[in-house]
Protein backbone atom coordinates (compact mmCIF):
# COMPACT_ATOMS: atom_id res chain seq x y z
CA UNK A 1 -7.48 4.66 16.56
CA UNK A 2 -5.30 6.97 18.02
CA UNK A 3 -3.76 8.47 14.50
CA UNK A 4 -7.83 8.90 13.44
CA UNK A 5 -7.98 10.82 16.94
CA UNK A 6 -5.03 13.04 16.74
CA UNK A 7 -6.82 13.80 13.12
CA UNK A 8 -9.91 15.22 14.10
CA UNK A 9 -8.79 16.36 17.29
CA UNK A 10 -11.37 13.92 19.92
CA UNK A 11 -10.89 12.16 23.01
CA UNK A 12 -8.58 9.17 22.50
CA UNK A 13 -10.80 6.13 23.33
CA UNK A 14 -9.61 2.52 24.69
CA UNK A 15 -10.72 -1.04 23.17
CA UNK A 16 -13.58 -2.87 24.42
CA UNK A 17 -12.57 -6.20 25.91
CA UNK A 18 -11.09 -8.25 23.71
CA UNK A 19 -9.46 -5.38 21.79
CA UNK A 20 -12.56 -4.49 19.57
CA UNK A 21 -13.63 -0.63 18.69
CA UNK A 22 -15.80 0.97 20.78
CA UNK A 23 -19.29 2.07 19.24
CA UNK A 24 -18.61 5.57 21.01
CA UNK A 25 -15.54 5.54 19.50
CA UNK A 26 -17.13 5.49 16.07
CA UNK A 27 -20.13 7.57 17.03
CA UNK A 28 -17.53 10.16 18.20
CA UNK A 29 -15.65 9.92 14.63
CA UNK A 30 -19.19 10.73 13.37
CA UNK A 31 -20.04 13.78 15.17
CA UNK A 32 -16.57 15.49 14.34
CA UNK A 33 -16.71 14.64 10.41
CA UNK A 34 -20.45 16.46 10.87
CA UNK A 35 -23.25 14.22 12.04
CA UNK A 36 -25.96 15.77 13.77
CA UNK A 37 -28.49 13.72 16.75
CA UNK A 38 -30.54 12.80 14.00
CA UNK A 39 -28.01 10.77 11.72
CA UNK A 40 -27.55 8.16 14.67
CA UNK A 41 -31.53 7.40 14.83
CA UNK A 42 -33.53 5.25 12.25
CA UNK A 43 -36.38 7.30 11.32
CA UNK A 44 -38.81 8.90 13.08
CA UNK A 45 -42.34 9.29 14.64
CA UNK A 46 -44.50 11.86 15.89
CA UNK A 47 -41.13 14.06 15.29
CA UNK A 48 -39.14 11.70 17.69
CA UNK A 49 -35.92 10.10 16.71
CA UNK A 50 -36.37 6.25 15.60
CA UNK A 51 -34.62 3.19 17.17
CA UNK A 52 -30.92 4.23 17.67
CA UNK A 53 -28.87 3.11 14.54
CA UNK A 54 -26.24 0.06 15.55
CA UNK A 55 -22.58 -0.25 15.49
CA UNK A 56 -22.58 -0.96 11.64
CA UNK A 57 -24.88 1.39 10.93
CA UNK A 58 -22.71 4.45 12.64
CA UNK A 59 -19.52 2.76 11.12
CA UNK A 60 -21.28 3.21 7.55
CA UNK A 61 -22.04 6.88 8.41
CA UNK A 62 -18.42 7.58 9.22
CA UNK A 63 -16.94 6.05 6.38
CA UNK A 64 -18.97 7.77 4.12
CA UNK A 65 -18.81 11.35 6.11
CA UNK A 66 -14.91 10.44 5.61
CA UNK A 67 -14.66 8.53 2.14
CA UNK A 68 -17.56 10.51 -0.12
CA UNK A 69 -19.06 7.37 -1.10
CA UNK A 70 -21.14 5.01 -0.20
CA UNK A 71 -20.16 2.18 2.47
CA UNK A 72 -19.56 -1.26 0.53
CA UNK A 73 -21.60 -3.83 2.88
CA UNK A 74 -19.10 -6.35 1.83
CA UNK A 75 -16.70 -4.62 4.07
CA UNK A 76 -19.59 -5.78 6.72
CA UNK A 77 -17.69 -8.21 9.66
CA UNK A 78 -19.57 -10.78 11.38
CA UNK A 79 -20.72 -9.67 14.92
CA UNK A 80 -20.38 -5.53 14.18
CA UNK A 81 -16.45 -5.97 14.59
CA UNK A 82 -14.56 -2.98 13.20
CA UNK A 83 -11.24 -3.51 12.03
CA UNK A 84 -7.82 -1.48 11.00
CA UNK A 85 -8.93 -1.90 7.46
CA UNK A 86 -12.13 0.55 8.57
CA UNK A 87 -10.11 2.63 10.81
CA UNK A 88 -7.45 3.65 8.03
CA UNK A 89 -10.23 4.07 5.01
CA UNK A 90 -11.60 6.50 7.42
CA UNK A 91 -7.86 8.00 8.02
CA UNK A 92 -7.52 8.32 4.57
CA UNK A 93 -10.72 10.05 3.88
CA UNK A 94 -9.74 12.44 6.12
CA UNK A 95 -6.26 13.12 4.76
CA UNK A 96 -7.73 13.13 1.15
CA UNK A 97 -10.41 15.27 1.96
CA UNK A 98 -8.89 17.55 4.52
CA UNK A 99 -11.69 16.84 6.79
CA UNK A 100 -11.52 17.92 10.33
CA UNK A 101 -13.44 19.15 13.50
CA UNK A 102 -15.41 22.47 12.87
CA UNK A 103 -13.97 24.86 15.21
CA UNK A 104 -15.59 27.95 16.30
CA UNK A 105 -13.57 31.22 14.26
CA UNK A 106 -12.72 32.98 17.36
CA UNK A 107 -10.86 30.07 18.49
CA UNK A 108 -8.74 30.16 15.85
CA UNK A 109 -7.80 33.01 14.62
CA UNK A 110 -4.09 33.00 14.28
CA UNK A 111 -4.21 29.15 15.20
CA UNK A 112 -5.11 28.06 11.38
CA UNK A 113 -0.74 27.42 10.41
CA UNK A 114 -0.59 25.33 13.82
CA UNK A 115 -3.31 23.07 13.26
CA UNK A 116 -2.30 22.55 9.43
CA UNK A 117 0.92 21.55 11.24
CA UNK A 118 -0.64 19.31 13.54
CA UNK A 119 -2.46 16.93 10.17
CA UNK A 120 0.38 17.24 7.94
CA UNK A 121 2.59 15.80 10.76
CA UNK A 122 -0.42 13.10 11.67
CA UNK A 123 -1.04 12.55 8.31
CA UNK A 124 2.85 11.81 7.60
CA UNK A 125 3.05 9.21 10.40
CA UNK A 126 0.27 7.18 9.00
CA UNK A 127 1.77 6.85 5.94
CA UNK A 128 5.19 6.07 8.04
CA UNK A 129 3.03 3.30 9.56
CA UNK A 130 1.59 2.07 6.48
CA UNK A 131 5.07 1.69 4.59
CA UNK A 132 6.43 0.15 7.24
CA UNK A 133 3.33 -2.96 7.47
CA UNK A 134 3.91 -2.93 3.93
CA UNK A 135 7.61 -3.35 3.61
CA UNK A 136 7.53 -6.46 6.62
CA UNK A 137 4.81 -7.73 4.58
CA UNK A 138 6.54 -8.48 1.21
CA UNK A 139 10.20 -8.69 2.30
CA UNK A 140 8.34 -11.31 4.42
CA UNK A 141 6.26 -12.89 1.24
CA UNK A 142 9.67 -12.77 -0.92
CA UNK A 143 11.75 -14.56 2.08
CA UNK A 144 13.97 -11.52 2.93
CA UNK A 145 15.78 -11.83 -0.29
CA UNK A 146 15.66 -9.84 -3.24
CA UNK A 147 13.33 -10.84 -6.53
CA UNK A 148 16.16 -10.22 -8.26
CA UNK A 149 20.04 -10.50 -7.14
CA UNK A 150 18.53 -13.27 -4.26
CA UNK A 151 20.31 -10.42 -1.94
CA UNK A 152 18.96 -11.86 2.04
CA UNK A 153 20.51 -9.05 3.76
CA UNK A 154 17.31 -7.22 5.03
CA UNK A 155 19.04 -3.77 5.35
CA UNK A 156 19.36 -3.51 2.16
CA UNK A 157 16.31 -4.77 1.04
CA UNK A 158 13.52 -2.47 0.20
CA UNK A 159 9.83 -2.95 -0.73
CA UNK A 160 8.99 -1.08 -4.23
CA UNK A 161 5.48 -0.03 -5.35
CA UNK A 162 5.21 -1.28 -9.09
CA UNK A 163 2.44 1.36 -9.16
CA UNK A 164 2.86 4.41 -7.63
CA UNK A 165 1.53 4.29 -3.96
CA UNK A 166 -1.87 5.99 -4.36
CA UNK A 167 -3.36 5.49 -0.91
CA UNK A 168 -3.94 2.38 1.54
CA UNK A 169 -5.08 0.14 -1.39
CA UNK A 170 -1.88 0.81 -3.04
CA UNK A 171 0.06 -1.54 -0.22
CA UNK A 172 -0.95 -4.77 -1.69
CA UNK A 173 1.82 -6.95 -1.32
CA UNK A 174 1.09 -7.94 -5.23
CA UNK A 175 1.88 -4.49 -5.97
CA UNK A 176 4.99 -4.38 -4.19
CA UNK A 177 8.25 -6.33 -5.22
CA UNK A 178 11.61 -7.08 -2.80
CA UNK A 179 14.69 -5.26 -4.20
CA UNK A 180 17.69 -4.66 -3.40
CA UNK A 181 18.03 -0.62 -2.43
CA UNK A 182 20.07 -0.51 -5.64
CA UNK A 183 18.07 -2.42 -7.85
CA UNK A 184 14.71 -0.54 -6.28
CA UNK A 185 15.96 2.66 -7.39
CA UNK A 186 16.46 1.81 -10.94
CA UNK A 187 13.19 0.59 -10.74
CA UNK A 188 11.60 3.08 -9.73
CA UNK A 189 13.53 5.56 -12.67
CA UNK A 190 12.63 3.23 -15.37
CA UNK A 191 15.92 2.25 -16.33
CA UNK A 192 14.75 -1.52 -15.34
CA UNK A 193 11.58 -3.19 -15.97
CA UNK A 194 10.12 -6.91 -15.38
CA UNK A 195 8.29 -8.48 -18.33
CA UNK A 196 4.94 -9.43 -17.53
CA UNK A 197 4.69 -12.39 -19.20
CA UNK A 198 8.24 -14.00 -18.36
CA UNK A 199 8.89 -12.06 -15.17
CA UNK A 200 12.47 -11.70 -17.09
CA UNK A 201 14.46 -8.87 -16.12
CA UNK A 202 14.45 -5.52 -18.48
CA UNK A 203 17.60 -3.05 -18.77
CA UNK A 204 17.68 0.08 -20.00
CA UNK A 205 20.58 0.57 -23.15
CA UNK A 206 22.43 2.98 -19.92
CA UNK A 207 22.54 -0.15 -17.37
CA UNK A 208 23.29 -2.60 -19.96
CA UNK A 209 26.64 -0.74 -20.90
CA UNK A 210 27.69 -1.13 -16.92
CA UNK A 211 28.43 -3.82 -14.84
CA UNK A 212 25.19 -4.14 -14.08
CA UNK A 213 24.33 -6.19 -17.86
CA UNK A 214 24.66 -9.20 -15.99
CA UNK A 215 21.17 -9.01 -14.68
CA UNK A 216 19.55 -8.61 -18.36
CA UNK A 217 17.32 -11.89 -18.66
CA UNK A 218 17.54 -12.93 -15.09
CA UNK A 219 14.05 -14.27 -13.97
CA UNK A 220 12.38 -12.62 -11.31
CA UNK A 221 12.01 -14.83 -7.62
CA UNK A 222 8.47 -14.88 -6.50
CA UNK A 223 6.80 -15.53 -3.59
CA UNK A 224 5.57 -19.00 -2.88
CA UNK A 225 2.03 -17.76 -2.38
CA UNK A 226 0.80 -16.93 -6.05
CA UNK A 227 -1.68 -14.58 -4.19
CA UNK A 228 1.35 -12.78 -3.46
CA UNK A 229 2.94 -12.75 -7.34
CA UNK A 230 3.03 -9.71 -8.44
CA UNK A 231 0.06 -8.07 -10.55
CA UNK A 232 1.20 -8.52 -13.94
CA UNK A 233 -0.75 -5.57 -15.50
CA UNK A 234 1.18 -3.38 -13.27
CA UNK A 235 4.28 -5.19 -14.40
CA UNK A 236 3.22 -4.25 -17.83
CA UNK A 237 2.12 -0.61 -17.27
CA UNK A 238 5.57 -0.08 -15.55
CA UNK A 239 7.41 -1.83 -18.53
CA UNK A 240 5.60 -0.15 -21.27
CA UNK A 241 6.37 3.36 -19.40
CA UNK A 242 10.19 2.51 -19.20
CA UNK A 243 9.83 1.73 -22.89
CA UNK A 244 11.43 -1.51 -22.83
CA UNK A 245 10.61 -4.45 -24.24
C-alpha cells in the first residue's frame, strides 16, 4: 500500500482490522488515477448519483484506471477482500503507464526532474521487493540448493528468470530456476541451456572446452511440488535461443 502511495503521491492509509484494505484506500487510488464523483455511483435518477458502488466495484475501477483493461472478475475474493496480488497489478499499471496525480502547472514548474526522480526511485524499490519474494520463493521450492551443482550454500544461490522478467506475472516460481551465481550467469548468456524434455543440462562448445564439461548431461533437481517444475516451453524457448540442442 504504501509503494502504490508514494506512486501517486496520496495520504498513506492504515489496514482495517484484521489487516484488510481500506475501501477509502482504494477509492483514494481512484480519484488520483482520474475518477470523477460520478464513477463511484451506480447510475442515476432525476440527475442524482445512484447507490454508491461497493468495495469491488471501486477496486475494478482502479485496476482498470491503472491496468487499461478490463478487471478479470475471477480475480474477485470472497467477502470484497483486496489482496497484494491487486495492490501490485495496480503498481504496475502505474509504472507501465506512467500514471500519476494531475498536478496543477504552476505547481510544478521546475518540479517536473524531481518528481520523475521520486517514481523511478519508487518504481525501483518495488521491483527490489518483488525479486526479493521471488528469490525466497524458489530457493525455498528448490530446497536452498542449486538445480544443478546441488550447491546448499544460499549466498551463492540465485533465482534466474527462464524468461525474461516482464512484470509481476513474470515471478512465477515455474519460471524461475535455483542456480548457483555461476551457473545463473551462463544461463542467462546462453552459453547453457536445460532440455525441455529431459531437463538434461546443455553446454555451449565454449563451456564444454573448460572445466566446466563436467556438467554436460547432468539432470536438472526439481522441486518436489510439480506445480513448482519449471515451465517447459520456457525451457524450450530459452534452449532454442542458445541454439543448443
Amino acid at each position: 500500500m504504501s509503494t502504490l502511495s508514494d506512486l501517486l503521491g496520496i495520504e498513506h492509509f492504515t489496514t482495517s482490522r484484521g489487516g484488510t484494505v481500506r475501501k477509502d484506500f482504494i477509492t483514494a487510488v481512484a480519484r488520483s488515477l482520474g475518477a470523477s464523483d460520478a464513477d463511484f455511483f451506480r447510475g442515476s435518477e432525476s440527475g442524482r448519483p445512484g447507490t454508491s458502488k461497493n468495495k469491488d466495484e471501486v477496486l475494478a475501477l482502479a485496476w482498470e484506471l491503472a491496468r487499461k483493461e478490463p478487471f478479470p472478475t475471477e480475480q474477485l475474493v470472497e467477502g470484497m477482500t483486496i489482496t497484494n496480488d491487486h495492490i501490485e497489478a495496480i503498481v504496475e499499471g502505474v509504472m507501465e503507464f506512467g500514471l500519476g496525480p494531475a498536478l496543477d502547472p504552476e505547481q510544478t514548474t521546475g518540479f517536473h526532474d524531481l518528481e520523475d526522480e521520486r517514481r523511478r526511485r519508487v518504481a525501483k524499490q518495488t521491483v527490489r521487493e518483488g525479486q526479493s519474494r521471488f528469490r525466497n520463493a524458489v530457493l525455498d521450492a528448490y530446497g536452498n540448493k542449486c538445480a544443478i551443482t546441488k550447491t546448499n550454500l544460499p549466498v551463492a544461490l540465485q533465482a534466474a528468470h527462464i524468461a525474461p522478467y516482464k512484470g509481476r506475472d513474470s515471478n512465477r516460481v515455474s519460471n524461475g530456476l535455483c542456480l548457483r551465481s555461476d551457473i545463473h550467469a551462463m544461463f542467462d548468456r546462453h552459453m547453457l541451456a536445460i532440455h525441455e524434455d529431459s531437463f538434461a543440462v546443455l553446454l555451449s562448445p565454449a563451456v564444454r572446452a573448460t572445466t566446466y564439461h563436467q556438467l554436460e548431461g547432468a539432470k536438472l533437481h526439481v522441486p518436489s511440488r510439480e506445480c513448482n517444475h519449471p515451465d517447459r516451453r520456457a525451457l524450450a524457448h530459452h534452449r532454442e535461443k542458445s541454439g543448443l540442442d
